[in-house]
Every structure is written in structure tokens, then in C-alpha cells.
C-alpha atoms as a PDB file:
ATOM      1  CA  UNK A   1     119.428 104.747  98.451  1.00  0.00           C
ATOM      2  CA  UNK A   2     117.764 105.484 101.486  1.00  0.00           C
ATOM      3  CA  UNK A   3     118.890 102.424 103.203  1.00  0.00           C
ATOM      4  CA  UNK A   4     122.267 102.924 102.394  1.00  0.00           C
ATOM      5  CA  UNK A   5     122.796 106.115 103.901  1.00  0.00           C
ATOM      6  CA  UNK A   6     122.741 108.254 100.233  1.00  0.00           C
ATOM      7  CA  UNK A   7     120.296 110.317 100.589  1.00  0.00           C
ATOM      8  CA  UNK A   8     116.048 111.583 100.751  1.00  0.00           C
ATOM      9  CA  UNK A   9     113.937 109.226  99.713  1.00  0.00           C
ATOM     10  CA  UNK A  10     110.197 109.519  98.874  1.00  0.00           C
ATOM     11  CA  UNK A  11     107.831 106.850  99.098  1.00  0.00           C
ATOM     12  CA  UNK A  12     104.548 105.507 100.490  1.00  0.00           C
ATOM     13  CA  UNK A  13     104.557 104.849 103.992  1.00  0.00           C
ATOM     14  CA  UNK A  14     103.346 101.555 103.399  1.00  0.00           C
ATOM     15  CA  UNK A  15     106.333 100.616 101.096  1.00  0.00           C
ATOM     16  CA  UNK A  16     108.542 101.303 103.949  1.00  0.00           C
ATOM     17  CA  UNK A  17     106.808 100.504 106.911  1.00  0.00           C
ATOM     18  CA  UNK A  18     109.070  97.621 107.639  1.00  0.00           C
ATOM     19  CA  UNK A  19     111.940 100.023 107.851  1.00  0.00           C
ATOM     20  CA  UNK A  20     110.306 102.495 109.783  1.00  0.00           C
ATOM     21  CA  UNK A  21     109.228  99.848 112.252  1.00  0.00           C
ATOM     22  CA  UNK A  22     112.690  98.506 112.753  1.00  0.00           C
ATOM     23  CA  UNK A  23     114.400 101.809 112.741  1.00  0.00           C
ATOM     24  CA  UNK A  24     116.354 101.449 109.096  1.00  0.00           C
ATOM     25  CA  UNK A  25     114.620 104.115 108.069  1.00  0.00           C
ATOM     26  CA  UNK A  26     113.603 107.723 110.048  1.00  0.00           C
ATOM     27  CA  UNK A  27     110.935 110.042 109.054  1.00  0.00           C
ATOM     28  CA  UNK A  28     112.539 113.343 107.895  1.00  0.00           C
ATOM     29  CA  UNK A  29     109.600 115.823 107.508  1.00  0.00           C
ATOM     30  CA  UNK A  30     107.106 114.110 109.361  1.00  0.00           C
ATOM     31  CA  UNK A  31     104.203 116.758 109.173  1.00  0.00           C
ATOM     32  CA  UNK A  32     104.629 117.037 105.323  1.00  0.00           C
ATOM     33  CA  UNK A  33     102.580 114.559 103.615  1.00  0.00           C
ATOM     34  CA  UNK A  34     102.283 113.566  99.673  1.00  0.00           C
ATOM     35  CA  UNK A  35      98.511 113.733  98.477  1.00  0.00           C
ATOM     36  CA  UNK A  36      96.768 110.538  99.464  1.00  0.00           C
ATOM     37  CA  UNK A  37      96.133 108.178  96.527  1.00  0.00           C
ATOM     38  CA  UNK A  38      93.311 105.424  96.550  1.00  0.00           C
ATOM     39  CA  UNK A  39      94.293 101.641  96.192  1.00  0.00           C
ATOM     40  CA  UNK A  40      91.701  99.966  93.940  1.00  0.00           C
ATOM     41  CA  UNK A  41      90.975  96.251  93.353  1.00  0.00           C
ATOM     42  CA  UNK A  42      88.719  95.579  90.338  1.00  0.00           C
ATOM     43  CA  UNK A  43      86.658  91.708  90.684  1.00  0.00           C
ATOM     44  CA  UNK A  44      84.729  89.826  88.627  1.00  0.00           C
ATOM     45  CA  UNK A  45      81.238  88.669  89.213  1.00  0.00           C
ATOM     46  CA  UNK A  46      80.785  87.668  92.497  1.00  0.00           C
ATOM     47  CA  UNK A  47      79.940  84.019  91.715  1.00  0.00           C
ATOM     48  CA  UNK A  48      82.988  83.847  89.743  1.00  0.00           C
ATOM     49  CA  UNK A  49      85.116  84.577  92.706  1.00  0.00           C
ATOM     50  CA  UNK A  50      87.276  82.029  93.173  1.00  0.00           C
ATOM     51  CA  UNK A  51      89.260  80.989  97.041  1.00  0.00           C
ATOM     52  CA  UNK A  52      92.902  82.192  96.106  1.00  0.00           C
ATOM     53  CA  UNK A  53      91.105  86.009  94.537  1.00  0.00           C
ATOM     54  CA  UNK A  54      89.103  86.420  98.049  1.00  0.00           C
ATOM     55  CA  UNK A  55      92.198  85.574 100.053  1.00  0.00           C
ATOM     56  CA  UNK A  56      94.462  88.259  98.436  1.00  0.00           C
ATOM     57  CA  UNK A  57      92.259  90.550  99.122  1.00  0.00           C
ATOM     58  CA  UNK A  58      91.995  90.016 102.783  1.00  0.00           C
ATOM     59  CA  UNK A  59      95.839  90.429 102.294  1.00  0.00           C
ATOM     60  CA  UNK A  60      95.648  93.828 100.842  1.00  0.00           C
ATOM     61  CA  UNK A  61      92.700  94.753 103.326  1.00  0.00           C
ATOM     62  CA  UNK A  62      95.320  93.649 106.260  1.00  0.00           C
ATOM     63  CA  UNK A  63      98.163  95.478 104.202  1.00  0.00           C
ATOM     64  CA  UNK A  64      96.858  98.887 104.289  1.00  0.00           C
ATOM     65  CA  UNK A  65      95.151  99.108 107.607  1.00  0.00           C
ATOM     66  CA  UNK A  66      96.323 102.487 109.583  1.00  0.00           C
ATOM     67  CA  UNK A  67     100.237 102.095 110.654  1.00  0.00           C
ATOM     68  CA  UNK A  68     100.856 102.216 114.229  1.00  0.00           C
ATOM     69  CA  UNK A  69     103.272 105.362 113.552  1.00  0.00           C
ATOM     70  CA  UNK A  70     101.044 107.714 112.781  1.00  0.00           C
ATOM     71  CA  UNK A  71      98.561 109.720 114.811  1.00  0.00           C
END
């Protein structure tokens, strides 16, 4: 909806920091903030880590590294 033009939206900077880099989306109370809330990965033994399970989590580690918008 937010994209649209229909209203306030809320959600986690990181699930629309693609909009907020390209401008589709403004932040509209900037110095209000929701409570932080932790990202958790759960693995396996570490010698049954496999190649694909050690790459997505490089992914997330990239994913969730401090956004260049905010102070």
C-alpha cells in the first residue's frame, strides 16, 4: 500500500531498504523506532555443514549489515 501512494506503512527497514534507497519509499517518523528484534539462524553440527548452508548464511550476514541511511 505504501508503494502505491495509500497510506502508512510499518515494516523493517531491511524489508524496504530497496525502496528507501531508490526513493519509492520516504521515512515518515524517522526518530521513532519499533523495538529491535534479533534474527536467528539455528545449524547443525559443524561437520555436517554442508557448501550451499554456509553460503546462505554469508547472505544473511551481508543482508543485515548496518544500512547506509541511518546514523
Amino acid at each position: 500500500m505504501g508503494l502505491a501512494g495509500l497510506g502508512v506503512i510499518i515494516r523493517s527497514e531491511w524489508d524496504v531498504a530497496e525502496d528507501l534507497d531508490q526513493g519509492r519509499l520516504v521515512p515518515l517518523l524517522p526518530q521513532w523506532r519499533l523495538p529491535d528484534a534479533d534474527v536467528v539462524a539455528l545449524l547443525g553440527a559443524r561437520g555436517g555443514r554442508v557448501a550451499r548452508t554456509v553460503h546462505f548464511m554469508e547472505i544473511l550476514r551481508q543482508m543485515f549489515q548496518p544500512v547506509p541511511w541511518r546514523p
